[in-house]
N, C-alpha and C. Protein backbone atom coordinates (compact mmCIF):
# COMPACT_ATOMS: atom_id res chain seq x y z
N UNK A 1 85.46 111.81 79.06
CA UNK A 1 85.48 112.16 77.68
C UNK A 1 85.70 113.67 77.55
N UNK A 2 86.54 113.98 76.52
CA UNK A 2 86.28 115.44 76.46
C UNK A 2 86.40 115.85 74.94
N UNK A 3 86.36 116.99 74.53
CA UNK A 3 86.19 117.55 73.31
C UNK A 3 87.34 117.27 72.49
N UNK A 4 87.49 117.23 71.09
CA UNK A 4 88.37 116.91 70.37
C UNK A 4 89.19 118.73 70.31
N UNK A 5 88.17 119.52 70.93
CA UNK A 5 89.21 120.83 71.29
C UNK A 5 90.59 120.69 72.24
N UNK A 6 89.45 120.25 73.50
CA UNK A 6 90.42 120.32 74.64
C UNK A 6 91.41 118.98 74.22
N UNK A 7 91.43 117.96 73.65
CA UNK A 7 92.33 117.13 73.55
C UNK A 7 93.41 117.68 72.86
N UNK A 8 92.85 118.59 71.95
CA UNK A 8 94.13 119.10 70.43
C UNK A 8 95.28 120.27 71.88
N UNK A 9 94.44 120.58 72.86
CA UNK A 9 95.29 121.80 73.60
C UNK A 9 96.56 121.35 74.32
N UNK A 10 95.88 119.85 74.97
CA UNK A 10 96.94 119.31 75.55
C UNK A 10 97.99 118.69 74.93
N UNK A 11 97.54 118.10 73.60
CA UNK A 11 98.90 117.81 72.87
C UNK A 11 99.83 116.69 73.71
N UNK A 12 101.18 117.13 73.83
CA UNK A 12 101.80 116.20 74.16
C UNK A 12 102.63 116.33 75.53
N UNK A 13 101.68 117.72 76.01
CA UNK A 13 101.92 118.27 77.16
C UNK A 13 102.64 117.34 78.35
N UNK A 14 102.91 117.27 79.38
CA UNK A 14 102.78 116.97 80.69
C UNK A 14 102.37 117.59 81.88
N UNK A 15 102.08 117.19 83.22
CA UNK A 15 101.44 118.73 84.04
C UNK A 15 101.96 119.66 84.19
N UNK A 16 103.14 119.42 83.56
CA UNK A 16 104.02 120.78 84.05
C UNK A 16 104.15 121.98 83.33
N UNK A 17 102.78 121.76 81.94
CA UNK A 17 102.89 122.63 81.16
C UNK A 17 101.17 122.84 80.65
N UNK A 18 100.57 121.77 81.17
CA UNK A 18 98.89 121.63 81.23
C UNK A 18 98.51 120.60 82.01
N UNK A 19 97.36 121.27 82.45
CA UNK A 19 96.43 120.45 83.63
C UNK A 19 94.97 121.28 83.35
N UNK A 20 93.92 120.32 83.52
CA UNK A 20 92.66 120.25 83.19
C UNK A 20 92.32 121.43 83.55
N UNK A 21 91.32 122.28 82.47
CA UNK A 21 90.63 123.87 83.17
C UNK A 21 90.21 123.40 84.31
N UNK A 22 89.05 121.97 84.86
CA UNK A 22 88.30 122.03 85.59
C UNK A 22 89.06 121.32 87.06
N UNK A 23 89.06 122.75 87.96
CA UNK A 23 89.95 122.30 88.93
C UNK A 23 89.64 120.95 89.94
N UNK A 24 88.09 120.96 89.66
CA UNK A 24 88.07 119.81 90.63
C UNK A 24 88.17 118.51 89.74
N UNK A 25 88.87 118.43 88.69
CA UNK A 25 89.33 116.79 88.11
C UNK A 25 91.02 117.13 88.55
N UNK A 26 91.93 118.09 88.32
CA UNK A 26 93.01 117.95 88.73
C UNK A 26 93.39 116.76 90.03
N UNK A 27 92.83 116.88 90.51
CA UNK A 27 93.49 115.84 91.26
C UNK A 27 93.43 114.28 91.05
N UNK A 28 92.23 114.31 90.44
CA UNK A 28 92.80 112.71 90.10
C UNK A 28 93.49 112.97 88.75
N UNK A 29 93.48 113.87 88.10
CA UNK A 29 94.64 113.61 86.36
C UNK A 29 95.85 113.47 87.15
N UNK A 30 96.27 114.04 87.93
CA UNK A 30 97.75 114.20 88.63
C UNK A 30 97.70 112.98 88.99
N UNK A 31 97.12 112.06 89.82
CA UNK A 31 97.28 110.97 90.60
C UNK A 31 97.43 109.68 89.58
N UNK A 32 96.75 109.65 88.54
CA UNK A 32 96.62 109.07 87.31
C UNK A 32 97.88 109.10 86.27
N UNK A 33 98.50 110.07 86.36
CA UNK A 33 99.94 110.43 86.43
C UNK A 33 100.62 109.85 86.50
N UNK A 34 100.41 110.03 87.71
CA UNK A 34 101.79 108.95 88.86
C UNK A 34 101.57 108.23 88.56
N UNK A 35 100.48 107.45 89.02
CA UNK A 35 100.20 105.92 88.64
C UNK A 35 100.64 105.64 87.51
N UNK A 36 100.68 106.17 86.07
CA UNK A 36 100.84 105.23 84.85
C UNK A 36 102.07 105.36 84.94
N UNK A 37 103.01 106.62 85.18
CA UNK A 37 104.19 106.76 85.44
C UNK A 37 105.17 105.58 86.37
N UNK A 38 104.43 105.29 87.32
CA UNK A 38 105.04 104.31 87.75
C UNK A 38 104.72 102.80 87.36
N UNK A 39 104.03 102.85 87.11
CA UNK A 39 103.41 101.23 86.30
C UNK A 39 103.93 100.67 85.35
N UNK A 40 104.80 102.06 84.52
CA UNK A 40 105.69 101.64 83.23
C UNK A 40 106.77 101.98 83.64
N UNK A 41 107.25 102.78 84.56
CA UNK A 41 108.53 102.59 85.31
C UNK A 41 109.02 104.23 84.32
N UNK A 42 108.77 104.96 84.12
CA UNK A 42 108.96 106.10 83.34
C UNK A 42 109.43 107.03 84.31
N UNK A 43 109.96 107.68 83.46
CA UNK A 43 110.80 109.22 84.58
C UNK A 43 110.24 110.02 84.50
N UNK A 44 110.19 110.94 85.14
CA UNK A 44 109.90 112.37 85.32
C UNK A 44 111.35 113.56 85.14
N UNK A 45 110.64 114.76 84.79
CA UNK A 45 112.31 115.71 84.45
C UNK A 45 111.57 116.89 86.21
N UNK A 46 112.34 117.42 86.52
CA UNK A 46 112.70 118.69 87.48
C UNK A 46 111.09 119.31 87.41
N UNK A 47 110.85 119.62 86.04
CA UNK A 47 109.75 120.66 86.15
C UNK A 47 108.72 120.25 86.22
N UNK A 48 108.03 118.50 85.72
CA UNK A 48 107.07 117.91 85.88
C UNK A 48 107.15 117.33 87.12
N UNK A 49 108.07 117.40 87.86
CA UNK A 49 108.03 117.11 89.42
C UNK A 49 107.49 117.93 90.36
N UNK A 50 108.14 118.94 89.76
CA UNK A 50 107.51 120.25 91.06
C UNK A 50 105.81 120.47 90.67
N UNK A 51 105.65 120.38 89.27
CA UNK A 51 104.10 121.12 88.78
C UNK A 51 103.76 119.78 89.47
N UNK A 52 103.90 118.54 89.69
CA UNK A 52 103.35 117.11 90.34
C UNK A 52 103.11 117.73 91.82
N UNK A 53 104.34 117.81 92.63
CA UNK A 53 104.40 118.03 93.90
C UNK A 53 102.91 119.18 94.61
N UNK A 54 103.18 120.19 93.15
CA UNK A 54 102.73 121.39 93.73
C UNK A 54 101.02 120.62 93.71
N UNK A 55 100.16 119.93 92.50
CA UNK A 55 99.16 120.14 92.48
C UNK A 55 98.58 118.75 93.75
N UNK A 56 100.16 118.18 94.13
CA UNK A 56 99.50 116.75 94.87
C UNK A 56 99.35 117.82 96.09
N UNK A 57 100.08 118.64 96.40
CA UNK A 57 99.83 119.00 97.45
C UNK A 57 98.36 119.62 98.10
N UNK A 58 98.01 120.32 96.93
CA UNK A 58 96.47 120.66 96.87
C UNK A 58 95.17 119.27 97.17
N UNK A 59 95.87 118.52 97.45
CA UNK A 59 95.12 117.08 97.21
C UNK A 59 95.18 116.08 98.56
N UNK A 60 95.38 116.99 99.63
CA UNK A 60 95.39 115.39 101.15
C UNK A 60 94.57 114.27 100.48
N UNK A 61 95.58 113.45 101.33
CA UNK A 61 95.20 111.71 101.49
C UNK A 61 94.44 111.29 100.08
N UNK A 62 94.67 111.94 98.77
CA UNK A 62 94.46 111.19 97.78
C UNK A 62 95.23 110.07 97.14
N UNK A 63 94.50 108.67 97.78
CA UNK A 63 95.27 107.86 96.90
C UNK A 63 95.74 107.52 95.20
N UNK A 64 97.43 107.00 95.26
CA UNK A 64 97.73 106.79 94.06
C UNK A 64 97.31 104.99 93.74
N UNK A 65 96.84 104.45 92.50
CA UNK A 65 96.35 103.53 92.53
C UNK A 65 97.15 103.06 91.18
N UNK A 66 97.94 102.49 91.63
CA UNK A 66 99.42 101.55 90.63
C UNK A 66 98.83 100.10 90.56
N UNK A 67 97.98 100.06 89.13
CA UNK A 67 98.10 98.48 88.13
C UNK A 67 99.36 98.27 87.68
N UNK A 68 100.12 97.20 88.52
CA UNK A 68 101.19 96.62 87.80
C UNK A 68 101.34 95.78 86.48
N UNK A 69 102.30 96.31 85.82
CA UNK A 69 102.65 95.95 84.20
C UNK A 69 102.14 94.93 84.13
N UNK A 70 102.02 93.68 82.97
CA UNK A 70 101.92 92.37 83.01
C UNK A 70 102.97 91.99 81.95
């Protein structure tokens, strides 16, 4: 849950332009990411790839956990 502040900040952001103040949730928002990203089969552009790449990298052996569509 978070504040109806921090929700208004992120807007309609993606990571590549916001990611959580609190560094130790970044890694699962990123992974959570992916996952919905791929679950609905959605694209990614250049710059939400790299801000992806960069924060998975901060992240060994965290699994991505893909619920397929129904």
């Amino acid at each position: 849950m978070v504040s109806a502040a921090s929700n208004r900040s992120k807007a309609d952001q993606d990571p590549a332009t916001w990611l959580p103040s609190a560094a130790g949730y970044r890694c699962q928002y990123v992974t959570d990411w992916v996952a919905d990203k791929l679950r609905w089969g959605l694209s990614i552009d250049a710059d939400e790839q790299m801000a992806l790449a960069q924060t998975l990298g901060q992240c060994p052996d965290r699994p991505v956990t893909v619920i397929p569509a129904r």
